[in-house]
Protein backbone atom coordinates (compact mmCIF):
# COMPACT_ATOMS: atom_id res chain seq x y z
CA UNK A 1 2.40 2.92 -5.78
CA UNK A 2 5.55 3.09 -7.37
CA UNK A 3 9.50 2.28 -6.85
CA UNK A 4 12.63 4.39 -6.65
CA UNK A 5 13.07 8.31 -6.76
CA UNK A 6 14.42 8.81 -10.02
CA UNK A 7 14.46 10.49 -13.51
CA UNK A 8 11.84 8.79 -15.70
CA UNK A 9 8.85 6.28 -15.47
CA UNK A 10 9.54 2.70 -16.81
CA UNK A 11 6.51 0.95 -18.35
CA UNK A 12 6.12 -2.90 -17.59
CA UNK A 13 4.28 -4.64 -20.07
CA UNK A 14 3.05 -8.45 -19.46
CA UNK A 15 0.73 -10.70 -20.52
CA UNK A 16 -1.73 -8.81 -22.59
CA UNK A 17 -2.04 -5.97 -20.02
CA UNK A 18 -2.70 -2.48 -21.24
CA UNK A 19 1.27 -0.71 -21.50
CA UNK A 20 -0.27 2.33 -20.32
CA UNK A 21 -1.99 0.89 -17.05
CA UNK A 22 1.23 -0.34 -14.91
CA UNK A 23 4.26 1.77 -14.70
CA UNK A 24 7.30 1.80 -12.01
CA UNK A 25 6.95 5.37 -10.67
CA UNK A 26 10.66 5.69 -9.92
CA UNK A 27 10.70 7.80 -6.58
CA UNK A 28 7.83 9.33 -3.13
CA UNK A 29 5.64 9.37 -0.52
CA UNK A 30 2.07 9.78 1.38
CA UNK A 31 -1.13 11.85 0.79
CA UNK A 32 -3.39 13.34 2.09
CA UNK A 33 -3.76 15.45 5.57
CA UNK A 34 -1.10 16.09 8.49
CA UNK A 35 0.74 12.99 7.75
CA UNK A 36 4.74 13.87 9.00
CA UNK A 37 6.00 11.42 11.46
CA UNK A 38 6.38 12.62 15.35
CA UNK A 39 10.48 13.33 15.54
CA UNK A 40 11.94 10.10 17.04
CA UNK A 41 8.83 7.98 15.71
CA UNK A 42 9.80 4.77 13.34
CA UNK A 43 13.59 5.86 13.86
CA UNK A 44 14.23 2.12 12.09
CA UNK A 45 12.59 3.40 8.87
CA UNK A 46 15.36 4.89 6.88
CA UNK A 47 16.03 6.34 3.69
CA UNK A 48 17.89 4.85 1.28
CA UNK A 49 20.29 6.31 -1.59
CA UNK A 50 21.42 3.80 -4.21
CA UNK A 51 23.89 4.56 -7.02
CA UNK A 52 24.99 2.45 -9.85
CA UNK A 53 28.20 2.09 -11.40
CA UNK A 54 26.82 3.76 -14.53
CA UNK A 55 25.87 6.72 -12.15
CA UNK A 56 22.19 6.73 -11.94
CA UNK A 57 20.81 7.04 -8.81
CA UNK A 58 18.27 6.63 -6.95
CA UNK A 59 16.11 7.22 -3.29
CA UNK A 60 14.69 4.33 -1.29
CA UNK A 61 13.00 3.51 1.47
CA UNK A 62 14.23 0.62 3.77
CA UNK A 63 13.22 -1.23 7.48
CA UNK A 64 15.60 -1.94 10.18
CA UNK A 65 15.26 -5.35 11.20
CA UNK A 66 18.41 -6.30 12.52
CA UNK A 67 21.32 -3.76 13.85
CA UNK A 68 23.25 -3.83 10.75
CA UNK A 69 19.96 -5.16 8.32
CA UNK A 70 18.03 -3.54 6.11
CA UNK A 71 15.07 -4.98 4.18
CA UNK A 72 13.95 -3.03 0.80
CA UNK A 73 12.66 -3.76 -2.51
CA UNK A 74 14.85 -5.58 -4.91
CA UNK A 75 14.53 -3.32 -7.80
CA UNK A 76 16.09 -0.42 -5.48
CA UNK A 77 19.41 -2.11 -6.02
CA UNK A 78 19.20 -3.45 -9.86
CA UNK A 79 18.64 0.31 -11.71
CA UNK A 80 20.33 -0.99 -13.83
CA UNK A 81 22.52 -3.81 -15.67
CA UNK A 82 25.94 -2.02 -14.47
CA UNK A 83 25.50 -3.14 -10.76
CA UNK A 84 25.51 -1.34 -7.83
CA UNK A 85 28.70 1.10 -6.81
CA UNK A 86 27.65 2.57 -3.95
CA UNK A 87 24.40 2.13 -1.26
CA UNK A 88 23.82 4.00 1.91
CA UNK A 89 21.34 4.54 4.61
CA UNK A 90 20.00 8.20 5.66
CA UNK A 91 18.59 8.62 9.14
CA UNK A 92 16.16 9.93 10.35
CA UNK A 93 15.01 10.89 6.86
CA UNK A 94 16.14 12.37 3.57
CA UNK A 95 15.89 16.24 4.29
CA UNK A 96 19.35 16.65 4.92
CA UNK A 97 18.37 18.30 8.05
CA UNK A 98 21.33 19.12 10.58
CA UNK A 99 22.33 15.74 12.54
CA UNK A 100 21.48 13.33 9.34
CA UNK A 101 23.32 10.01 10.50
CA UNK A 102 24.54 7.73 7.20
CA UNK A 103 25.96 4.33 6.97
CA UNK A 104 27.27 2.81 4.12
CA UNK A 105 26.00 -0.81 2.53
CA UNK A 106 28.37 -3.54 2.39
CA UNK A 107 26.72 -6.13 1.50
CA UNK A 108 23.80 -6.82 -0.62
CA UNK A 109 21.16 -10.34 -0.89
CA UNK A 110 18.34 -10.08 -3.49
CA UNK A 111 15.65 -13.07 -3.51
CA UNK A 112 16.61 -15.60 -6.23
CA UNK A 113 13.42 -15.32 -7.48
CA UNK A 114 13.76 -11.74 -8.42
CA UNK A 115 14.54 -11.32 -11.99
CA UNK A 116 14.68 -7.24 -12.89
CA UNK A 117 10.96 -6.80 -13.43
CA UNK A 118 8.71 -5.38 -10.34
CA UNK A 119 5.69 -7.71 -12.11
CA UNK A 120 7.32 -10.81 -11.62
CA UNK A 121 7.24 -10.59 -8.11
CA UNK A 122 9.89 -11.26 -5.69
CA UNK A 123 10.79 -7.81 -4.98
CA UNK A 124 12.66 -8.39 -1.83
CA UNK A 125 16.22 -7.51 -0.82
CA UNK A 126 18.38 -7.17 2.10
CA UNK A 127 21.26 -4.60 2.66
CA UNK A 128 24.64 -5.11 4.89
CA UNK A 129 25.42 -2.06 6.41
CA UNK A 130 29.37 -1.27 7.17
CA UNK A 131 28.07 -0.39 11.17
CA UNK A 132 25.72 -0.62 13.55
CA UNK A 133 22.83 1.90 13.56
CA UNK A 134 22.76 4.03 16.89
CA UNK A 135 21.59 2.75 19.80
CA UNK A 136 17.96 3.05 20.82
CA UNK A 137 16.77 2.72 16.93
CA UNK A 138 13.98 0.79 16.86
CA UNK A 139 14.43 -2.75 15.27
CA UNK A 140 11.13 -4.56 13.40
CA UNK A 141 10.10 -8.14 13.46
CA UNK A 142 8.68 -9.36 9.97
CA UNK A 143 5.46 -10.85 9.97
CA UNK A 144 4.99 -14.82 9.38
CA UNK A 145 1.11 -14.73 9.39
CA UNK A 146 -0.89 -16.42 6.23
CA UNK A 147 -2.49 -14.49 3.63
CA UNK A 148 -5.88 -14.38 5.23
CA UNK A 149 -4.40 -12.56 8.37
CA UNK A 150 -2.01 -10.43 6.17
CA UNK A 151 -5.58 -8.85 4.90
CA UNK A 152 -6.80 -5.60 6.51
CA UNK A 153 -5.63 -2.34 7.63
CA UNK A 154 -2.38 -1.67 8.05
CA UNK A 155 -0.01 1.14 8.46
CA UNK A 156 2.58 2.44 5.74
CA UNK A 157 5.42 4.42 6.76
CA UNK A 158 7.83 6.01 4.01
CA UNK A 159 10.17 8.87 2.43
CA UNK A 160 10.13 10.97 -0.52
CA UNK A 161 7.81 13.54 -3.00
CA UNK A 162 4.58 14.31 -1.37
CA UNK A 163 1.06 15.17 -3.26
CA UNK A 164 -2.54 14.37 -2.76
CA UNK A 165 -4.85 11.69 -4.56
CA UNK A 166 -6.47 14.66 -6.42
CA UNK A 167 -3.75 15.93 -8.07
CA UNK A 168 -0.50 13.19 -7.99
CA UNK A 169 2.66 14.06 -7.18
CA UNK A 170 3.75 17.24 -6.18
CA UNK A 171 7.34 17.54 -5.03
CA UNK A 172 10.07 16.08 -3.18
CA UNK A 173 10.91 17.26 0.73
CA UNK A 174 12.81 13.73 2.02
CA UNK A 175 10.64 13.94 5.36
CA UNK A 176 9.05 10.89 6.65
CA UNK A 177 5.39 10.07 6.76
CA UNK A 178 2.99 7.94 7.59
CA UNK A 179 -0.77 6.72 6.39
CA UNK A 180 -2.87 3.83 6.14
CA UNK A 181 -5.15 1.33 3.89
CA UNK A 182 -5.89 -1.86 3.79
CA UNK A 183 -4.85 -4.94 1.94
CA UNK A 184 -7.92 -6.15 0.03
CA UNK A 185 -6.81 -8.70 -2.17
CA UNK A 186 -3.22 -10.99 -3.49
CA UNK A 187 -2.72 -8.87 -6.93
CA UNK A 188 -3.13 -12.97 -8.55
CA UNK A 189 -6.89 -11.94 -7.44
CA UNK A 190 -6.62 -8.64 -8.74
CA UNK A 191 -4.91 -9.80 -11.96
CA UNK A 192 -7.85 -12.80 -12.09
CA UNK A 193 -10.78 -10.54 -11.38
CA UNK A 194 -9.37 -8.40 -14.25
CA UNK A 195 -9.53 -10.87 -16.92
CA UNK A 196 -5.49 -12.09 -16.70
CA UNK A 197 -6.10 -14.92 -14.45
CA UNK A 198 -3.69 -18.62 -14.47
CA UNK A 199 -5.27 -22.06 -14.40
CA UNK A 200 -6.39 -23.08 -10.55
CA UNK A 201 -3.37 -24.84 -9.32
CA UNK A 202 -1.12 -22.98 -11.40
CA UNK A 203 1.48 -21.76 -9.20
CA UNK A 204 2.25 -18.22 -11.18
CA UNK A 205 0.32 -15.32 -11.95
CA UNK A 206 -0.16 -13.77 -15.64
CA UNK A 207 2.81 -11.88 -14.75
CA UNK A 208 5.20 -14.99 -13.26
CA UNK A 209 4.90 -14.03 -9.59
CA UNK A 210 4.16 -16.80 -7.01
CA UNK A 211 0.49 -16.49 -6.26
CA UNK A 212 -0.24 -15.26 -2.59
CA UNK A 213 3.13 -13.45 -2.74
CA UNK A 214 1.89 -9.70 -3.18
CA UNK A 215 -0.94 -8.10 -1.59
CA UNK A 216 -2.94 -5.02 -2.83
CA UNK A 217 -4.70 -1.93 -2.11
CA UNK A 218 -6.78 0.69 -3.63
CA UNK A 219 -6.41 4.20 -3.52
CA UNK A 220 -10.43 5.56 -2.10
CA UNK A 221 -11.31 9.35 -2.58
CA UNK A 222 -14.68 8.55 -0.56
CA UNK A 223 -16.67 8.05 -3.57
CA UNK A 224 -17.96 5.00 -5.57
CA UNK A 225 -16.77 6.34 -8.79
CA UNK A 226 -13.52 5.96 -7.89
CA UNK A 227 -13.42 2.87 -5.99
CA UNK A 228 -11.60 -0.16 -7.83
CA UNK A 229 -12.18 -3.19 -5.85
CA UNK A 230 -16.01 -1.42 -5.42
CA UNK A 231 -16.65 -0.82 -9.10
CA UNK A 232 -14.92 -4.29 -10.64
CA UNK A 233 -14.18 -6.81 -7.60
CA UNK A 234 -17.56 -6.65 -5.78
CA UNK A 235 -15.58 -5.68 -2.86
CA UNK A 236 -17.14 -1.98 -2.37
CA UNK A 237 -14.98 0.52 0.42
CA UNK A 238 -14.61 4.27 -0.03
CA UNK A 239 -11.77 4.44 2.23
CA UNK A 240 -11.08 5.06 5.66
CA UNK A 241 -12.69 8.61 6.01
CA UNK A 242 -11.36 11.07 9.62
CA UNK A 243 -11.84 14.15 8.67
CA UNK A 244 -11.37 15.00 4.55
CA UNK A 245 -10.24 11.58 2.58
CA UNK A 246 -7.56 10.08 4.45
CA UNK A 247 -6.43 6.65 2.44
CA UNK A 248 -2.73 6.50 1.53
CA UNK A 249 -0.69 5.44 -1.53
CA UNK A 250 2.58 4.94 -1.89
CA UNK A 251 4.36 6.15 -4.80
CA UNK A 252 8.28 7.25 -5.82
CA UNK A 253 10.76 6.89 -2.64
CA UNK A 254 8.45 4.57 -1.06
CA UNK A 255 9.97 1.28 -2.50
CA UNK A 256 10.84 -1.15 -0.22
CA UNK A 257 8.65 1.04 2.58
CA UNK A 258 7.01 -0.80 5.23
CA UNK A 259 3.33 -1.32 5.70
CA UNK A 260 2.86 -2.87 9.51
CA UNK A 261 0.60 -4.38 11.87
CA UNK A 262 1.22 -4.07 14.82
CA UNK A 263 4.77 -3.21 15.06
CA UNK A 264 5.79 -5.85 12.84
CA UNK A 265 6.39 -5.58 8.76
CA UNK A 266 3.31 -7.46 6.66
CA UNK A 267 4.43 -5.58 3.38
CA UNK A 268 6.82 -3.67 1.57
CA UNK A 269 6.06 -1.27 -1.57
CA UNK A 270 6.88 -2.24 -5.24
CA UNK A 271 5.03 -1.45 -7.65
CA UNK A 272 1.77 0.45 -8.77
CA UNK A 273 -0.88 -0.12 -11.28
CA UNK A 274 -4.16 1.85 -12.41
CA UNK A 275 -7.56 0.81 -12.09
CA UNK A 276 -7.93 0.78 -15.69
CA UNK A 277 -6.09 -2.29 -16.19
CA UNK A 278 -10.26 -2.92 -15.48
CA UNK A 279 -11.45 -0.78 -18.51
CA UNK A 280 -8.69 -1.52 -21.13
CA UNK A 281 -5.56 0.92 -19.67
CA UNK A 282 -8.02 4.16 -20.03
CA UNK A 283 -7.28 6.97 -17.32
CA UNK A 284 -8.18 10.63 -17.36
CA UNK A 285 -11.50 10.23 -19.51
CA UNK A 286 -15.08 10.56 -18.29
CA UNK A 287 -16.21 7.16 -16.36
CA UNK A 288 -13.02 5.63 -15.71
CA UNK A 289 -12.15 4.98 -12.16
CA UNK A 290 -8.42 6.32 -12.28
CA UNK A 291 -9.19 10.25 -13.36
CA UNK A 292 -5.47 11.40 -13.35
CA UNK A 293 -2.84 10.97 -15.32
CA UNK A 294 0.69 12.40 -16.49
CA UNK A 295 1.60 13.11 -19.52
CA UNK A 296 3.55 9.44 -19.89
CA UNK A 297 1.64 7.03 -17.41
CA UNK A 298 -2.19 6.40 -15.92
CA UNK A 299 0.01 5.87 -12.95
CA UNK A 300 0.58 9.57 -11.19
CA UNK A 301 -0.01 8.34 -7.58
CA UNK A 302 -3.71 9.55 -7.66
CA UNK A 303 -7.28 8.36 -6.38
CA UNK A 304 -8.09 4.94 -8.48
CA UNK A 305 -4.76 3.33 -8.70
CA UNK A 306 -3.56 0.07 -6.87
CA UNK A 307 -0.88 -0.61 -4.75
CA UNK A 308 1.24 -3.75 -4.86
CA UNK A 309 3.35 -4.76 -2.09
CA UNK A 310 5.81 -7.81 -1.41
CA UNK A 311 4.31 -10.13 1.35
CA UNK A 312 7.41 -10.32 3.61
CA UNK A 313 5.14 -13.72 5.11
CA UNK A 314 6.14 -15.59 1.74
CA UNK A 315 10.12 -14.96 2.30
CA UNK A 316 10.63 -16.15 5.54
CA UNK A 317 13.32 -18.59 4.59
CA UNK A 318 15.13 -15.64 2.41
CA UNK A 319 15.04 -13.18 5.39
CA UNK A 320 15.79 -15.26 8.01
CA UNK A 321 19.30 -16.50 6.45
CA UNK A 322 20.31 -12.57 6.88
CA UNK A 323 19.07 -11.39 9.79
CA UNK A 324 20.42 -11.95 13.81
CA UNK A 325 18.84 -15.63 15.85
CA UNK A 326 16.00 -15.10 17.58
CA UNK A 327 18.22 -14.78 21.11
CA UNK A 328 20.04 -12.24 19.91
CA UNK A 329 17.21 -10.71 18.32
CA UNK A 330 15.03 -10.20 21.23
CA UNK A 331 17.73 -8.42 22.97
CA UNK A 332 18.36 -6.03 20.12
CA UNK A 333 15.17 -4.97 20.16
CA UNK A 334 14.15 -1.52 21.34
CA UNK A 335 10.38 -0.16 21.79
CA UNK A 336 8.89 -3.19 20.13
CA UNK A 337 5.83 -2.96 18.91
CA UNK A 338 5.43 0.54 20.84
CA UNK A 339 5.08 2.28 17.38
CA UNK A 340 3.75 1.50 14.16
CA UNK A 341 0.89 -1.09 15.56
CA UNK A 342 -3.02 -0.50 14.26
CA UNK A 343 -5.72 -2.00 14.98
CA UNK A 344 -6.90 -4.85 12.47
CA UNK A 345 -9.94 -2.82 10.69
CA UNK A 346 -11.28 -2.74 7.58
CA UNK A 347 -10.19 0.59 6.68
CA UNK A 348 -8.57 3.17 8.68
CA UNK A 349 -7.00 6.01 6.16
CA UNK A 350 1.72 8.80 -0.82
CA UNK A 351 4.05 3.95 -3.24
């Protein structure tokens, strides 16, 4: 699970977590099977380019959810400490295929809890755009449920380099895909069951994110071996299995992509951690549960890693101070809940 499409893999150290077990990914998209959207499906899921003023720049993945607003991940639009100089939003994808629509941003609004780092939770921004997207995109409701109904199977939709969980990463095509897992845990469990828990009552992770903020997800090949919450959190599931391993990650591209239930957005992607933050940051070696690597990170979007999303739930007051009253919103919004919906399973299926 991992953030923007760019040059590079940052490392995010905290606490006394292994360097080598958490990364940003910096830019993709799904695994695993036929897993390209039907044209005209989730037309409100856009792609997102973001440059800074020192020129680096970067791909995105973002959620309609009013007719000029875009949620995403905060770290899309802090690549750096130059600020941003220019955002837009690509539809229907990033392939640059003949009748790509783009808007520019105008405006931006990043949570005032954010504070540059992915592990310190927070990750949640919303975009201005300079117009209206066309009519008859699809607009998305955010979801207000508590963290016990935020857990389950949900559906992640997203933009950018394409692999499978055997191998990583591949490449890069800008086409938009879909997949699914499910939300097992808050990564403050995670972080707990792996030896970096906070006092009870403490209102922080080891990392400084607001507990019940995040939610996470393993990335199943089908086997126990492989199987994080299984192996360490005594929560065993192989993945959702139709046909050859079908469980989704997200990784580089798919920051800020939405994960929904039933039409509405429970989650969006920021970061990605291996499942040997369980076994000391080891990946790649016989026995641990995360058997790929690159050549700089554990994380390469492969079977045995986590995903880490924002849980949109615990920013209701931040979103709704950018986005239309509900009046006008119910009249702005087209094929509600017609696309994107699942039903709640434990397990039905790259950041």
């Amino acid at each position: 699970m991992h953030a923007l499409r760019i040059v590079g893999t940052a490392l995010i150290t905290a606490a006394a977590v292994p360097a080598a077990a958490i990364s940003v990914a910096n830019g993709a998209d799904l695994f695993n099977g036929n897993t390209l959207v039907a044209p005209g499906a989730f037309s409100g899921v856009v792609g997102l380019q973001i440059q800074s003023n020192a020129g680096l720049a970067a791909d995105c993945t973002g959620t309609m959810i009013g007719s000029n607003t875009v949620l995403t991940a905060a770290h899309c639009l802090t690549l750096d400490s130059s600020g941003i100089y220019a955002t837009r939003i690509v539809m229907p994808d990033l392939s640059g295929a003949p009748g790509t629509t783009t808007i520019a941003g105008v405006k931006y609004y990043i949570d005032p809890g954010f504070n540059g780092s992915v592990s310190h939770g927070s990750d949640i921004a919303i975009i201005k755009l300079a117009a209206d997207i066309p009519r008859g995109t699809t607009l998305y409701g955010v979801d207000t449920g508590t963290v016990a109904s935020d857990l389950g199977t949900e559906e992640l939709v997203g933009l950018g380099t394409v692999g499978t969980g055997a191998t990583g990463v591949i490449g890069f095509d800008g086409r938009k895909r879909y997949g699914y897992n499910a939300y097992e845990f808050t990564f403050d469990q995670v972080l707990a069951g792996a030896g970096f828990g906070t006092p009870a009552g403490f209102p922080t992770d080891a990392f400084g994110a607001p507990k019940g903020s995040e939610l996470a997800y393993d990335f199943d090949d089908g086997t126990a071996a492989h199987d994080v919450f299984g192996r360490f959190l005594n929560a065993p599931d192989t993945g959702y299995v139709a046909g050859p391993y079908r469980d989704t990650l997200a990784t580089a591209g798919d920051s800020g992509a939405p994960h929904f239930e039933d039409g509405k957005i429970v989650g969006i992607t920021s970061f990605g951690i291996s499942g040997g933050l369980f076994q000391g940051g080891t990946c790649g070696v016989a026995g641990s549960v995360d058997p790929g690597h690159s050549a700089t990170s554990c994380t390469d979007s492969s079977f045995g890693e986590i995903g880490v999303d924002t849980r949109v739930a615990a920013f209701q007051g931040f979103i709704a101070g950018h986005v239309p009253e509900p009046a006008s919103w119910a009249m702005m919004v087209t094929g509600f809940g017609l696309i994107g919906g699942v039903a709640r399973r434990r397990r039905i299926v790259a950041h």
